[in-house]
N, C-alpha and C. Protein backbone atom coordinates (compact mmCIF):
# COMPACT_ATOMS: atom_id res chain seq x y z
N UNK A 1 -64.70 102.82 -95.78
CA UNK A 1 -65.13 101.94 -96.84
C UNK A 1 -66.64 102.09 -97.02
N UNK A 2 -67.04 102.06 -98.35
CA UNK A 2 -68.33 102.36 -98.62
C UNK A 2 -69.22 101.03 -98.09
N UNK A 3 -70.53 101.34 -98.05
CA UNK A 3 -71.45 99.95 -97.66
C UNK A 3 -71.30 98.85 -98.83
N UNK A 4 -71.75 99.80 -100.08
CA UNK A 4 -71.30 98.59 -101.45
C UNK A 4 -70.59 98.05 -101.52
N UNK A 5 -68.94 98.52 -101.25
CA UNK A 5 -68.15 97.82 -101.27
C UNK A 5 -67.64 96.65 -100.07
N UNK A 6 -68.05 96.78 -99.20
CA UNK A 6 -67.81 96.29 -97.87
C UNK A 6 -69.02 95.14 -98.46
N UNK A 7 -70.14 94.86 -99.21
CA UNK A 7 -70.95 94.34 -99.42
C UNK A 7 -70.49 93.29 -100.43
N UNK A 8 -69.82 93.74 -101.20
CA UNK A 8 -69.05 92.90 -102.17
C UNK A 8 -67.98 92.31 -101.57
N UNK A 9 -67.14 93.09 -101.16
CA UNK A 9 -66.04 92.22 -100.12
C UNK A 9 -66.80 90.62 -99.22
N UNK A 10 -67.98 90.90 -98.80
CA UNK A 10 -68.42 90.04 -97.80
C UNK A 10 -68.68 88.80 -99.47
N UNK A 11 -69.69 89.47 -100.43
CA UNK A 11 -69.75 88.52 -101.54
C UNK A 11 -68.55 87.41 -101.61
N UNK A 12 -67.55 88.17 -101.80
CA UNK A 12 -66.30 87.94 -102.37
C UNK A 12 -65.96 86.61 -101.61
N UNK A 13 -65.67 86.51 -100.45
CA UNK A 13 -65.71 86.41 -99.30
C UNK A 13 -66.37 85.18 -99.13
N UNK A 14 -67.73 85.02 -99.47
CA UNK A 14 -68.81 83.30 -98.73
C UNK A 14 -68.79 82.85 -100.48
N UNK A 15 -68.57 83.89 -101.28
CA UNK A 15 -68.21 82.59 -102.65
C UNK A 15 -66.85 81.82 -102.62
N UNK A 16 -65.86 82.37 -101.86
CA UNK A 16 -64.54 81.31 -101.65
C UNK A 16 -65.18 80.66 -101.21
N UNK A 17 -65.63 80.50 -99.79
CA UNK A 17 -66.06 79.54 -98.84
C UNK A 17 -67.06 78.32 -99.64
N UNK A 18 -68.17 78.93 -100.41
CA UNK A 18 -69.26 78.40 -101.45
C UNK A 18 -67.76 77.10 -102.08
N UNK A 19 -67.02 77.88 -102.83
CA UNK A 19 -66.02 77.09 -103.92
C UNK A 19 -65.44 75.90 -102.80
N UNK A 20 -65.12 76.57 -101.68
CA UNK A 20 -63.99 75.01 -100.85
C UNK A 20 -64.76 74.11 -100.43
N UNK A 21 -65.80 74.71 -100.16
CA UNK A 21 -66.91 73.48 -98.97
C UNK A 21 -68.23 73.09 -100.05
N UNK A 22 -67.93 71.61 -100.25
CA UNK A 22 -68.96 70.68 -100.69
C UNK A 22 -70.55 71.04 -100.69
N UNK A 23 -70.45 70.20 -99.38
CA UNK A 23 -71.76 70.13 -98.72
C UNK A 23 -71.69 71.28 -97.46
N UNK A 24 -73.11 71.01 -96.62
CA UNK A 24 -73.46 71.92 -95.19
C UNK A 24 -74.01 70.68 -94.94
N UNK A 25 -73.64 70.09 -93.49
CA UNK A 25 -74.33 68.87 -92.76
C UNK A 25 -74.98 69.89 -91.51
N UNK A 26 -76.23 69.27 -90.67
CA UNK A 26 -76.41 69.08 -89.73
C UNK A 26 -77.04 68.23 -88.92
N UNK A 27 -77.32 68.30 -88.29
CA UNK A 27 -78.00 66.94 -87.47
C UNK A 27 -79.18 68.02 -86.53
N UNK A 28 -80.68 67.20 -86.91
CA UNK A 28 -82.31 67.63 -86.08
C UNK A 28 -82.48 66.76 -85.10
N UNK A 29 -83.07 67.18 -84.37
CA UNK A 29 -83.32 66.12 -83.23
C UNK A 29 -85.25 66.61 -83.40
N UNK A 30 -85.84 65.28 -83.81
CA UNK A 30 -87.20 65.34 -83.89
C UNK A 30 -87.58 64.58 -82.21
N UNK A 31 -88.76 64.73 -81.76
CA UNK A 31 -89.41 64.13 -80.59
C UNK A 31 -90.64 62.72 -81.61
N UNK A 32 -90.46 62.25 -81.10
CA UNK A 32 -91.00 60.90 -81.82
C UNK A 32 -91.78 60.55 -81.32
N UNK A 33 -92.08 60.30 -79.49
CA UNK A 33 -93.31 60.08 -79.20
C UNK A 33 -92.46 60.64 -77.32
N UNK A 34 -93.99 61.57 -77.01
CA UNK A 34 -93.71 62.51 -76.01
C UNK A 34 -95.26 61.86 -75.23
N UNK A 35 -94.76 61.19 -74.01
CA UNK A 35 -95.91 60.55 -73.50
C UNK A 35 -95.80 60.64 -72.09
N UNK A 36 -96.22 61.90 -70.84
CA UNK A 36 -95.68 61.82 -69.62
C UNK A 36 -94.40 62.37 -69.77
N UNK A 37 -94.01 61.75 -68.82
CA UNK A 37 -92.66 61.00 -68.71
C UNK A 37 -91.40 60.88 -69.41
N UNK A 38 -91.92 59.98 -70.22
CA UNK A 38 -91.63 59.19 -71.59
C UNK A 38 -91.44 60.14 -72.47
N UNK A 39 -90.09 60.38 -73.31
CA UNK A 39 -89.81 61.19 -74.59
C UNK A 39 -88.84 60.50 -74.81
N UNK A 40 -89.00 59.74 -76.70
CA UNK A 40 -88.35 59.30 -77.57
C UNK A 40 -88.35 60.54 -78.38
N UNK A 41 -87.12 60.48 -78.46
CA UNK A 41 -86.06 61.52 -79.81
C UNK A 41 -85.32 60.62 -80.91
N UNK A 42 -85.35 61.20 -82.22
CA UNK A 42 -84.59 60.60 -83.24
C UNK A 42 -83.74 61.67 -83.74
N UNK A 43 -82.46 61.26 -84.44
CA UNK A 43 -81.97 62.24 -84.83
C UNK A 43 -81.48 62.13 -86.44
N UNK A 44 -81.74 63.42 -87.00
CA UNK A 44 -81.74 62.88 -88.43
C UNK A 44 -80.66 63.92 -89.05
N UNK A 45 -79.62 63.57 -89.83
CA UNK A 45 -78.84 64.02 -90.36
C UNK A 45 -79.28 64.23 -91.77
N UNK A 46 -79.12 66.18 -92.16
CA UNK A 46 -79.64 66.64 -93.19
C UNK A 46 -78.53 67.27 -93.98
N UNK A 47 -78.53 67.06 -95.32
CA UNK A 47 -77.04 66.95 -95.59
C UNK A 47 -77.51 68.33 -96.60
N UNK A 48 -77.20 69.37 -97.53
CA UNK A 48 -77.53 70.70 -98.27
C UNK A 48 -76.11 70.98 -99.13
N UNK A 49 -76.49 70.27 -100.44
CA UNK A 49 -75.35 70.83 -101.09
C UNK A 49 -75.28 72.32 -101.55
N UNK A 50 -74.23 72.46 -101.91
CA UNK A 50 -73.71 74.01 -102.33
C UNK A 50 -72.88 73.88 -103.96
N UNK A 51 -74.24 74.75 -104.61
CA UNK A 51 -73.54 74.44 -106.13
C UNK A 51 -72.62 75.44 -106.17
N UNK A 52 -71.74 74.23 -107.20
CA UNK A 52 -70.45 75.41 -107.39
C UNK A 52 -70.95 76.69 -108.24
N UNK A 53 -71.91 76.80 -109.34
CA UNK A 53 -71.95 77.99 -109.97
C UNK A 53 -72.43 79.23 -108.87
N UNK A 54 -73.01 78.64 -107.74
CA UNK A 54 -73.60 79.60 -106.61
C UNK A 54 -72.37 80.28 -105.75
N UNK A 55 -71.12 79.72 -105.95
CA UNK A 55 -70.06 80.49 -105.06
C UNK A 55 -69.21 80.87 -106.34
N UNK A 56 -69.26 81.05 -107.36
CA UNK A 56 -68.59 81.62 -109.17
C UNK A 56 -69.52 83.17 -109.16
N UNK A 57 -70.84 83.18 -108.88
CA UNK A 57 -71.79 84.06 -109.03
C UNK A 57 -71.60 85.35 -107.98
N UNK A 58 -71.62 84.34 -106.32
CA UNK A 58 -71.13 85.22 -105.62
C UNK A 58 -69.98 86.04 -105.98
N UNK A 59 -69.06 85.56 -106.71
CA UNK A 59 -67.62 86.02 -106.23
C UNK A 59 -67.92 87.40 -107.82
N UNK A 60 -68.49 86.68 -108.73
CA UNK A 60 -68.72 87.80 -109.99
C UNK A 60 -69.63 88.95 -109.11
N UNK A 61 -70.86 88.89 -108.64
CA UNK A 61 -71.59 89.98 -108.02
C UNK A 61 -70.35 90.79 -107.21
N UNK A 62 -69.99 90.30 -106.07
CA UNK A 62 -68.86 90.75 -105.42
C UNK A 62 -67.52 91.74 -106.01
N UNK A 63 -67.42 91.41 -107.34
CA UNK A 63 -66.67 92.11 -107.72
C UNK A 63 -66.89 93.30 -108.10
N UNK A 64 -68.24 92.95 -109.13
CA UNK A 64 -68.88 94.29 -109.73
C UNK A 64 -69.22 95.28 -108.88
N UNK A 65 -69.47 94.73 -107.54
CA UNK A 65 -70.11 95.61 -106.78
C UNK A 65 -69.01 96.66 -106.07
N UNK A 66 -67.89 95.67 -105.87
CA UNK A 66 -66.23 96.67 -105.53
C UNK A 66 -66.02 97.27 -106.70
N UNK A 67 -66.17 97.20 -107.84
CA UNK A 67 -65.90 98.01 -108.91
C UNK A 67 -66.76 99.03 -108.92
N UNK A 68 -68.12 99.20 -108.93
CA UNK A 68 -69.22 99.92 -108.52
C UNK A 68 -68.85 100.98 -107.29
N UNK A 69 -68.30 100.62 -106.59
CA UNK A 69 -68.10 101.27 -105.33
C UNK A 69 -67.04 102.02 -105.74
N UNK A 70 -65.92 101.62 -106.11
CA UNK A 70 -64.85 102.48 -106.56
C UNK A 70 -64.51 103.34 -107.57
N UNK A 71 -65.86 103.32 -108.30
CA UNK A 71 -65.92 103.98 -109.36
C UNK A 71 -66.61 104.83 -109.21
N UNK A 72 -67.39 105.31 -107.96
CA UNK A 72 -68.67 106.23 -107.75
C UNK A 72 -67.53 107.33 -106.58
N UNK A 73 -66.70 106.48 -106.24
CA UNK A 73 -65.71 107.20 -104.79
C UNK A 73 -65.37 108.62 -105.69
């Protein structure tokens, strides 16, 4: 399999994922006050949506690029 195409496949590929999944959560752990001893941590949950036209785009690049690939074979 060519790199292009194997490149589009992967496209293909995190724009499904882009289309099923909403959001991306995670959770930071900041140090709040580091004194000695003494360390207070907070933890803050950061939430990163995922637009849908951004996993539509992937999946169009992805294609062209398997078409690209198979058309140069």
């Amino acid at each position: 399999m060519k790199p292009i195409m194997l490149f589009g496949v992967l496209l293909i590929v995190a724009g499904i994922v882009g289309l099923g999944v909403a959001n991306i959560s995670f959770t930071e752990q900041k140090t709040v006050l580091d004194a000695g001893p003494l360390k207070i941590t907070k933890e803050e949950q950061h939430t990163i949506p995922v637009p849908t036209i951004a996993g539509i785009a992937a999946i169009v690049v992805g294609l062209g690029l398997c078409f690209m690939g198979r058309k140069t074979a």
